[in-house]
Each structure stands twice: as C-alpha cells, then as structure tokens.
PDB file of N, CA and C in Angstrom:
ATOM      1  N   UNK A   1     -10.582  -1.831 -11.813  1.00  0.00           N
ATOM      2  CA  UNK A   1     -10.442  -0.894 -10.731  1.00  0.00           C
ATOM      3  C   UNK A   1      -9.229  -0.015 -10.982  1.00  0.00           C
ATOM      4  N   UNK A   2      -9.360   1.188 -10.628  1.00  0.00           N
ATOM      5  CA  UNK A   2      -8.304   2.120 -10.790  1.00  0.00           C
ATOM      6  C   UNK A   2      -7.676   2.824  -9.582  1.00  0.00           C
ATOM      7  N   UNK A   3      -7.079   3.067  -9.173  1.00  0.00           N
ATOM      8  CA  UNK A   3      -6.167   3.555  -7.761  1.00  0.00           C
ATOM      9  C   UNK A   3      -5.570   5.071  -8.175  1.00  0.00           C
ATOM     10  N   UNK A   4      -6.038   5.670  -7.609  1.00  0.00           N
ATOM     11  CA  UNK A   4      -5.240   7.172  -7.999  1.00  0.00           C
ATOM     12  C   UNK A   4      -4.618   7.363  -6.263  1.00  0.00           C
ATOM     13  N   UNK A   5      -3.723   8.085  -6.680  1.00  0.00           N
ATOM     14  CA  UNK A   5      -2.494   8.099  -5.349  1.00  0.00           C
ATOM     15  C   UNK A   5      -2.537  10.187  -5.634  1.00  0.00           C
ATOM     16  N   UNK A   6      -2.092  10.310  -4.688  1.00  0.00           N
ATOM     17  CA  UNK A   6      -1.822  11.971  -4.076  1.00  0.00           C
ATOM     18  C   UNK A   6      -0.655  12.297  -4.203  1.00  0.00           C
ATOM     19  N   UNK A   7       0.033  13.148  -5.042  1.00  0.00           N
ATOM     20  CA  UNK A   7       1.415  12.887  -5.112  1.00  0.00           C
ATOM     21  C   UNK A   7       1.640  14.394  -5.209  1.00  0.00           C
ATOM     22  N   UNK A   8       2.793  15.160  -4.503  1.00  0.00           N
ATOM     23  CA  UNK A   8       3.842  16.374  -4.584  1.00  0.00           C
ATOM     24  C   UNK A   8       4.254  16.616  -5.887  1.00  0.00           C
ATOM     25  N   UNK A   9       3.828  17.831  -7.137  1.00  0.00           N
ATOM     26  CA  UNK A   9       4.746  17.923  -8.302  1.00  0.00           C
ATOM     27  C   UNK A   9       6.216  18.739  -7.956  1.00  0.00           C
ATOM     28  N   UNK A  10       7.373  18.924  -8.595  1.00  0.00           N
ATOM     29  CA  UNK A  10       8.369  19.592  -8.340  1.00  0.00           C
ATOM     30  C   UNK A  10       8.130  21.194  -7.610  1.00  0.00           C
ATOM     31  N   UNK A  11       6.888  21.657  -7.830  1.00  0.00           N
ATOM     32  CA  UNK A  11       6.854  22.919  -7.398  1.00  0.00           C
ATOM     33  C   UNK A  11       6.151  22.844  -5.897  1.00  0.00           C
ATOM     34  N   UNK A  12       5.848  21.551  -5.636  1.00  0.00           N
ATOM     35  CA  UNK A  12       5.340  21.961  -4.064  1.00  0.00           C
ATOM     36  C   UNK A  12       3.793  21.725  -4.301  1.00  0.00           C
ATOM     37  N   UNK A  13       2.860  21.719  -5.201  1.00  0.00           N
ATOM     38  CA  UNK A  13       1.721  21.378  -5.508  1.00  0.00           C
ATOM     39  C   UNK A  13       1.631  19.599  -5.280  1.00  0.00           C
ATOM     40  N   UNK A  14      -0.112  19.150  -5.197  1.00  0.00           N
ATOM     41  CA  UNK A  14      -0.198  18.261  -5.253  1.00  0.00           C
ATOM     42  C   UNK A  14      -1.285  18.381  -6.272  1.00  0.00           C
ATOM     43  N   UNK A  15      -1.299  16.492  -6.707  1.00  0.00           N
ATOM     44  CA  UNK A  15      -2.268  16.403  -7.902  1.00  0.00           C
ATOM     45  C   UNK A  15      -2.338  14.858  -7.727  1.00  0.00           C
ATOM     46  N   UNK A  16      -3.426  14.438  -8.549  1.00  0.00           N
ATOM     47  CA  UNK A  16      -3.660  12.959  -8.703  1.00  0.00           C
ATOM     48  C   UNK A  16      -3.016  12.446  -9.454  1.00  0.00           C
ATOM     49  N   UNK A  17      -2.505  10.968  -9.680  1.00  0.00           N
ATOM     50  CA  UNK A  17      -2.154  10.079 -10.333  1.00  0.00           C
ATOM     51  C   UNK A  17      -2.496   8.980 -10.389  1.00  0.00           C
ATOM     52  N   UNK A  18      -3.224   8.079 -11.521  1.00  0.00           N
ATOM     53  CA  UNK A  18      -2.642   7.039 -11.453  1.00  0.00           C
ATOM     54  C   UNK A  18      -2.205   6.235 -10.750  1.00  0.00           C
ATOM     55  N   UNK A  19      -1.812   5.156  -9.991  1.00  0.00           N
ATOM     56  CA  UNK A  19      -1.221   4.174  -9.475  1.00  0.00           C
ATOM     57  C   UNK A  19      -0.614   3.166 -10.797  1.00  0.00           C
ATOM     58  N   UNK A  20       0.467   2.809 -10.571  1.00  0.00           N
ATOM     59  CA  UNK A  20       0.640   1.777 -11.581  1.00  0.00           C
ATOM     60  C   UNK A  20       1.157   0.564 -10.900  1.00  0.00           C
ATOM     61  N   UNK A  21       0.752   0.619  -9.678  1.00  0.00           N
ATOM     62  CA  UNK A  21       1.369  -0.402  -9.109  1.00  0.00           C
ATOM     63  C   UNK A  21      -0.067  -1.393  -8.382  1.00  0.00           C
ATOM     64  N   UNK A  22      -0.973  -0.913  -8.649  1.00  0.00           N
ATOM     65  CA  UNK A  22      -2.424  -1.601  -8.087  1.00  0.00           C
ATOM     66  C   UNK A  22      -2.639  -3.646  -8.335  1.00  0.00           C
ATOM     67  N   UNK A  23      -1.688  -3.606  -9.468  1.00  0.00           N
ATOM     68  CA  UNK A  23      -2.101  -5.220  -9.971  1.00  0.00           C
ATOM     69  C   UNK A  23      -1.003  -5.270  -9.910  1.00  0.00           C
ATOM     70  N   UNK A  24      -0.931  -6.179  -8.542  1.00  0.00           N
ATOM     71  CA  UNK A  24      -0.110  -6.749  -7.876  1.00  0.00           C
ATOM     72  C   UNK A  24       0.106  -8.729  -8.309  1.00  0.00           C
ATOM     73  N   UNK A  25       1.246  -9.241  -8.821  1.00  0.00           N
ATOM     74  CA  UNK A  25       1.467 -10.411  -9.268  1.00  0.00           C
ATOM     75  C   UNK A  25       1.272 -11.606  -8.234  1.00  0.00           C
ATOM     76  N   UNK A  26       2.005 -11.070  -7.264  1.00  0.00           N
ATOM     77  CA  UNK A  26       1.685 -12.057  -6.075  1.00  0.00           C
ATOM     78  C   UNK A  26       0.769 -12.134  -5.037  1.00  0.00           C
ATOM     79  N   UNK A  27       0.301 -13.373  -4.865  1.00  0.00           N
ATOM     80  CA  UNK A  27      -0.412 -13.155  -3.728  1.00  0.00           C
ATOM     81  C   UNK A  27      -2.339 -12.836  -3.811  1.00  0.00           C
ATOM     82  N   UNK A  28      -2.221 -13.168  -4.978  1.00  0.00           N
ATOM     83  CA  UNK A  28      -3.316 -12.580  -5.896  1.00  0.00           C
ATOM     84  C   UNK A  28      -4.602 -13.016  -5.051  1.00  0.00           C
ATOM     85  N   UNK A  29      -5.140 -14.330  -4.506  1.00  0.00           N
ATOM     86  CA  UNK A  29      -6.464 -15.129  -4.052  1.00  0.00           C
ATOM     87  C   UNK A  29      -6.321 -14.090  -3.027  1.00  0.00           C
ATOM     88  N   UNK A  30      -5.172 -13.799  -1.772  1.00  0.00           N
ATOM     89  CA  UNK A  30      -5.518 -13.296  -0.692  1.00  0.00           C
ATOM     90  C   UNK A  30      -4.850 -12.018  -0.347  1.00  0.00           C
ATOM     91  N   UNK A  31      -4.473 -11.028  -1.371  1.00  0.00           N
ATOM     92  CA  UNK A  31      -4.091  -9.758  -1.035  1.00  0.00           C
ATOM     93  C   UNK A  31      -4.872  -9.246  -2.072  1.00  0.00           C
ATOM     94  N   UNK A  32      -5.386  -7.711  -1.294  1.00  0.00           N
ATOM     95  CA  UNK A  32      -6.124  -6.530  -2.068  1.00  0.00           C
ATOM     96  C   UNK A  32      -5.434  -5.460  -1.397  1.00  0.00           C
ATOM     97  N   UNK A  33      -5.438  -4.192  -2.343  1.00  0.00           N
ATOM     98  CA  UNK A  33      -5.502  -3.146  -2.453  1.00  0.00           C
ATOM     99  C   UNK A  33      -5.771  -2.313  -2.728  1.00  0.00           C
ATOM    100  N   UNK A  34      -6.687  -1.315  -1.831  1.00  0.00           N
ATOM    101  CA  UNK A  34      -7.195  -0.266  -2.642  1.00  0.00           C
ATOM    102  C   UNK A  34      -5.967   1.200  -2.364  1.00  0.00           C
ATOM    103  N   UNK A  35      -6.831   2.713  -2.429  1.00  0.00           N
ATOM    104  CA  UNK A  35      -5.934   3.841  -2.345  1.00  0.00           C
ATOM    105  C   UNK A  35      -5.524   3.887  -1.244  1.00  0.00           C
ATOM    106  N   UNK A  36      -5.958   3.226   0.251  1.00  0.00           N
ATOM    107  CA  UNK A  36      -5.774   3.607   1.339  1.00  0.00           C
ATOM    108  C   UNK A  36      -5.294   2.326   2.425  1.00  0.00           C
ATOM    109  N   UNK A  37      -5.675   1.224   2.063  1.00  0.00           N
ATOM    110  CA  UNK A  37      -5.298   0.282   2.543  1.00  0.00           C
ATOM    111  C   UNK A  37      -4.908  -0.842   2.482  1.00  0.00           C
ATOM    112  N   UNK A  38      -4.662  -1.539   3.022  1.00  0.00           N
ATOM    113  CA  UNK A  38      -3.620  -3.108   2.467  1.00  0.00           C
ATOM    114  C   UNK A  38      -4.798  -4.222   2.804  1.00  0.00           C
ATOM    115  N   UNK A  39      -5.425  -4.736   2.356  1.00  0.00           N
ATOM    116  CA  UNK A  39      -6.043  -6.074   2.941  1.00  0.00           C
ATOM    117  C   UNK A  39      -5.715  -7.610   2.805  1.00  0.00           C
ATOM    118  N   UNK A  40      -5.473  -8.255   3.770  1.00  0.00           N
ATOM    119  CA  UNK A  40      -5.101 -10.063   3.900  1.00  0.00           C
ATOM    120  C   UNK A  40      -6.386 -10.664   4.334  1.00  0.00           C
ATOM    121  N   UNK A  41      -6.662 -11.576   3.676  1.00  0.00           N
ATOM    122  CA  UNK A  41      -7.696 -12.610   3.857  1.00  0.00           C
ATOM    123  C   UNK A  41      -9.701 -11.679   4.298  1.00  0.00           C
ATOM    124  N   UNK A  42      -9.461 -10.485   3.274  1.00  0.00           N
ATOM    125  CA  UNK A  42      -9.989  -9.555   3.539  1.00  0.00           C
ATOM    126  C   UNK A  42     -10.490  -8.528   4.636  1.00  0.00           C
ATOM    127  N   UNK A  43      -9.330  -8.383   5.768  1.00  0.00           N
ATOM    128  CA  UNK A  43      -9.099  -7.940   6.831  1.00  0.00           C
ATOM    129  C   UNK A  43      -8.324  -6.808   6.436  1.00  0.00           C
ATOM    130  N   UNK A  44      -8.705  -5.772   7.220  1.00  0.00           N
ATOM    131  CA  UNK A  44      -7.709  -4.427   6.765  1.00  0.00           C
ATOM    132  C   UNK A  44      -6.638  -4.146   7.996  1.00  0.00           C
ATOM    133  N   UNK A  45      -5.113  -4.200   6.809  1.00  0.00           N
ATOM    134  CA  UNK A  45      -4.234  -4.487   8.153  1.00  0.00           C
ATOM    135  C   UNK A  45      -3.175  -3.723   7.706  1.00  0.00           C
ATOM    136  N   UNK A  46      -3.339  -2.594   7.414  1.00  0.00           N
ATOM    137  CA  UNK A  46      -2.034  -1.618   7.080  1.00  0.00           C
ATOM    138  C   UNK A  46      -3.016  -0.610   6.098  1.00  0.00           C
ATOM    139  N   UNK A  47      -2.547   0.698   6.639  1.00  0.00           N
ATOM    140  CA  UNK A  47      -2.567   2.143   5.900  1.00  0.00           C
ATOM    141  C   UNK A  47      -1.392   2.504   4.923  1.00  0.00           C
ATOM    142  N   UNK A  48      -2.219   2.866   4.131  1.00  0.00           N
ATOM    143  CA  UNK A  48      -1.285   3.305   2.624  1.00  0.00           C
ATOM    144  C   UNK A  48      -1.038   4.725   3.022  1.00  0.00           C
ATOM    145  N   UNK A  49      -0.176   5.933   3.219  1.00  0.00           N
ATOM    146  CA  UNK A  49      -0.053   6.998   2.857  1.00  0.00           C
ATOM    147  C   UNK A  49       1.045   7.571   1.491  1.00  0.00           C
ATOM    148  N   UNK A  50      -0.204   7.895   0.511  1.00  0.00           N
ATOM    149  CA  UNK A  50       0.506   8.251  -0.418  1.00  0.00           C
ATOM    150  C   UNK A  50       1.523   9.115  -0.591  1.00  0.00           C
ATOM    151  N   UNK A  51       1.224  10.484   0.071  1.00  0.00           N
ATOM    152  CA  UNK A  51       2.461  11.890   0.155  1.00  0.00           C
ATOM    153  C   UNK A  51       3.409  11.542   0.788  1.00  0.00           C
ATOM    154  N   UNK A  52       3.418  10.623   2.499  1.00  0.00           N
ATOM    155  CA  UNK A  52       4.985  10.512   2.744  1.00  0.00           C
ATOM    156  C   UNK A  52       5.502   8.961   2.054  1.00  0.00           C
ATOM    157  N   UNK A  53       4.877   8.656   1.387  1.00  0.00           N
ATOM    158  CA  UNK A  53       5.115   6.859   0.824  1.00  0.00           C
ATOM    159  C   UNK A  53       5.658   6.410   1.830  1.00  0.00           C
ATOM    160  N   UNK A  54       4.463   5.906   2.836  1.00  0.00           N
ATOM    161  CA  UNK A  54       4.842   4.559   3.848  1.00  0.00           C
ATOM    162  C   UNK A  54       3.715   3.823   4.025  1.00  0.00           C
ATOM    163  N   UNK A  55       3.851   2.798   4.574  1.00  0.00           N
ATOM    164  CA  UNK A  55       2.983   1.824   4.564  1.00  0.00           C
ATOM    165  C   UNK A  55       3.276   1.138   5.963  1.00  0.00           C
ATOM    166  N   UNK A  56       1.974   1.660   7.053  1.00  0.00           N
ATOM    167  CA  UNK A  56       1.593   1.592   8.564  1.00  0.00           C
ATOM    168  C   UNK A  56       0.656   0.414   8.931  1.00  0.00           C
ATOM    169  N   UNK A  57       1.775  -0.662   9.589  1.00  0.00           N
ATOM    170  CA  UNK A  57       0.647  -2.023   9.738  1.00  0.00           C
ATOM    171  C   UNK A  57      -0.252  -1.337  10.757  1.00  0.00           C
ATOM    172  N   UNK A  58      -1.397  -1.653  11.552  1.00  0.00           N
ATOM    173  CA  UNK A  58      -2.441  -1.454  11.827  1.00  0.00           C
ATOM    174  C   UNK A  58      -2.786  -2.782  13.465  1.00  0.00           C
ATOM    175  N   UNK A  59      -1.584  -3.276  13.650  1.00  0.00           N
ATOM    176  CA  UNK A  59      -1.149  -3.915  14.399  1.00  0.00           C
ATOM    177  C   UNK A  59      -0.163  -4.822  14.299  1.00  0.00           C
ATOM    178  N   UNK A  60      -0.391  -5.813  15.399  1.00  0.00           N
ATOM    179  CA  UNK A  60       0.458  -7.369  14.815  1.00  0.00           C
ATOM    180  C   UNK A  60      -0.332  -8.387  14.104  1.00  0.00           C
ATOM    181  N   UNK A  61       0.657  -9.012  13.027  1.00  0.00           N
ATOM    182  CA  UNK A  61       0.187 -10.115  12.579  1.00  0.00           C
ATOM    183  C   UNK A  61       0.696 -11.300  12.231  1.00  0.00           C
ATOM    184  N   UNK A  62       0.158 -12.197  11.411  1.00  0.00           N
ATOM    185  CA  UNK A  62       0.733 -13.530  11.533  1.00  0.00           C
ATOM    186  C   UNK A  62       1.692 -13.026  10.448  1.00  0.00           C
ATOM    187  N   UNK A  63       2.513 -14.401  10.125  1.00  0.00           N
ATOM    188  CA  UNK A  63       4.084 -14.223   8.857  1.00  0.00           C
ATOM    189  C   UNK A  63       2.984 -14.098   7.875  1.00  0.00           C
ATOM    190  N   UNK A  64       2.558 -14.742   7.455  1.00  0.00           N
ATOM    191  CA  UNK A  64       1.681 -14.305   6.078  1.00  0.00           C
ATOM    192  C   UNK A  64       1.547 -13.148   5.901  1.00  0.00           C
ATOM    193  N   UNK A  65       0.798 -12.636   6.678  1.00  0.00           N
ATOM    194  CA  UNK A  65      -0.180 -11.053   6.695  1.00  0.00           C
ATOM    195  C   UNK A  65       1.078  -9.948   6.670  1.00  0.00           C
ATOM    196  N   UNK A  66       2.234 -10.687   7.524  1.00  0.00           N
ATOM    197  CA  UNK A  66       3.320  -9.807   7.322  1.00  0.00           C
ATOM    198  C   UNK A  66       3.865  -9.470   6.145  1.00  0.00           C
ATOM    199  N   UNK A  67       4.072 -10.825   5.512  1.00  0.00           N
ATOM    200  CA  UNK A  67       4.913 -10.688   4.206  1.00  0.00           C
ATOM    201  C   UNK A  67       3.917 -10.080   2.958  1.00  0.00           C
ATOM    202  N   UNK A  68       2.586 -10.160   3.599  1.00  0.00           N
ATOM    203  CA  UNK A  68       1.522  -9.250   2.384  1.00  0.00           C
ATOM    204  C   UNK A  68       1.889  -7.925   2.442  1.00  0.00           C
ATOM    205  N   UNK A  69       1.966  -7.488   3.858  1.00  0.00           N
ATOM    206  CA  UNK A  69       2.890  -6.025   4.111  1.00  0.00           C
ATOM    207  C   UNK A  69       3.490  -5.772   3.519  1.00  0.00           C
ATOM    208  N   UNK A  70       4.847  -6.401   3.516  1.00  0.00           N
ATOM    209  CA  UNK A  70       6.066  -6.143   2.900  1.00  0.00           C
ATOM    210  C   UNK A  70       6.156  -6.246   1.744  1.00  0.00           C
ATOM    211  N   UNK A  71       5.130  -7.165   1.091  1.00  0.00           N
ATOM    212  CA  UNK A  71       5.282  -7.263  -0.442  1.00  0.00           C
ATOM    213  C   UNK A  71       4.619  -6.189  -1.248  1.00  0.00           C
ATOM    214  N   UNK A  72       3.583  -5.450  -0.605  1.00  0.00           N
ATOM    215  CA  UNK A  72       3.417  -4.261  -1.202  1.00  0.00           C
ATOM    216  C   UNK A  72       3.993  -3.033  -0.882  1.00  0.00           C
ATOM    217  N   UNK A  73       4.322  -3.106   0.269  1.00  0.00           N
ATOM    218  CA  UNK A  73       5.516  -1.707   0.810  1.00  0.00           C
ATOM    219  C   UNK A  73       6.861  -2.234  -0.455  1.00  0.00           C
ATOM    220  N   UNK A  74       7.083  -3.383  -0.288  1.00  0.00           N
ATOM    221  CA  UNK A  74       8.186  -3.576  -1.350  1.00  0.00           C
ATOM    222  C   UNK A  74       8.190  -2.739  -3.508  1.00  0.00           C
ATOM    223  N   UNK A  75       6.503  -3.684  -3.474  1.00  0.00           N
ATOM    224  CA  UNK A  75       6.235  -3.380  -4.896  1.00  0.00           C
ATOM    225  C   UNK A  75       5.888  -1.765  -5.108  1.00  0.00           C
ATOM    226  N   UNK A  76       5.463  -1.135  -4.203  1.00  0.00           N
ATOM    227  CA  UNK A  76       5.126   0.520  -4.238  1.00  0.00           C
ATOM    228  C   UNK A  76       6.479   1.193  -4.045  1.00  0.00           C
ATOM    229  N   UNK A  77       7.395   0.720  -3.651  1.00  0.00           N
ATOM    230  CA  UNK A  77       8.809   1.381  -3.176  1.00  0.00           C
ATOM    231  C   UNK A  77       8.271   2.362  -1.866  1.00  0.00           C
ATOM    232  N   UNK A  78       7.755   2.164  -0.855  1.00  0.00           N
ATOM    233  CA  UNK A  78       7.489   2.794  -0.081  1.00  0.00           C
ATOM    234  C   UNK A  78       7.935   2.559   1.498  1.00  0.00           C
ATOM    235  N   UNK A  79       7.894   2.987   2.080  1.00  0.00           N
ATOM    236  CA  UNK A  79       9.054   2.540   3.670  1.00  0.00           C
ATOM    237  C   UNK A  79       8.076   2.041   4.388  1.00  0.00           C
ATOM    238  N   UNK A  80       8.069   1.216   5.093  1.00  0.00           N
ATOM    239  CA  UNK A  80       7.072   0.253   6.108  1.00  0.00           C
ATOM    240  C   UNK A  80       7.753   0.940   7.665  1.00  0.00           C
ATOM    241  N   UNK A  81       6.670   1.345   8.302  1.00  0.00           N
ATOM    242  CA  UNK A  81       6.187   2.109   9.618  1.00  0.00           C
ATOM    243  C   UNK A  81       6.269   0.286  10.229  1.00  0.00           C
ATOM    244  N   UNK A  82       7.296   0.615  11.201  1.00  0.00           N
ATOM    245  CA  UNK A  82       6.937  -0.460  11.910  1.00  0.00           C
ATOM    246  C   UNK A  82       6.292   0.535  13.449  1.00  0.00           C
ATOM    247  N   UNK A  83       5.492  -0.562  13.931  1.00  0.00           N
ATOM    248  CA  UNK A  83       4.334  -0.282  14.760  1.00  0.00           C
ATOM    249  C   UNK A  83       4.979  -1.015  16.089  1.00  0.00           C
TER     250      UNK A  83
END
C-alpha cells in the first residue's frame, strides 16, 4: 500500500508525495493507516490533514486508542487537535 499526502512546495503550490511514514513499527496487529485516517481495532478514530499537519481525534477514547493517536501524530511530526 502506498499513502500519498498533499503537501505546499516553497512557492505556494501544492503537489503529491509520497508518505514515508505509512509503516508504522508499533502497534502493528491493531493500528492502520491510510491518507485520511487513523484506525484502532478497525474503528475510524482520528482525521489526518495533510496541508495543516494535524491529526483530529473524532471523539473520546479509551488509553489505548489514545496512545494509537499520539503515536502517529508523534511518528508523522504532526500536532494533535485536541477535541
């Protein structure tokens, strides 16, 4: 699977990329990710936005589901929207 992300070049344009952050080490049996969203125990529980890089849980959840949050807002370098 491949993940392309939406990204700003220096001049103010946007263009596709790549993701290089899609294969994720941890967490592997019960976290997925595709371009747009975060999934735990295959439940979709956080929005990816690529252009402002944040990552919007989609409600409340348990510590697990949280720390699946955070571990990909962490591994993308992206700011977590708290809700």
């Amino acid at each position: 699977m491949r993940v392309y992300s939406i990204v700003k070049t220096d001049k103010g344009r946007t263009k596709m990329k790549q993701h290089s952050k899609w294969n994720l080490d941890k967490y592997k049996q019960n976290l997925r990710v595709d371009n747009e969203s975060v999934y735990s125990y295959d439940t979709r529980v956080a929005h990816i936005n690529h252009l402002d890089k944040t990552i919007t849980p989609l409600g409340w959840w348990s510590v697990t589901t949280s720390k699946h949050i955070n571990y990909v807002a962490g591994e993308y370098g992206y700011t977590l929207n708290k809700t």
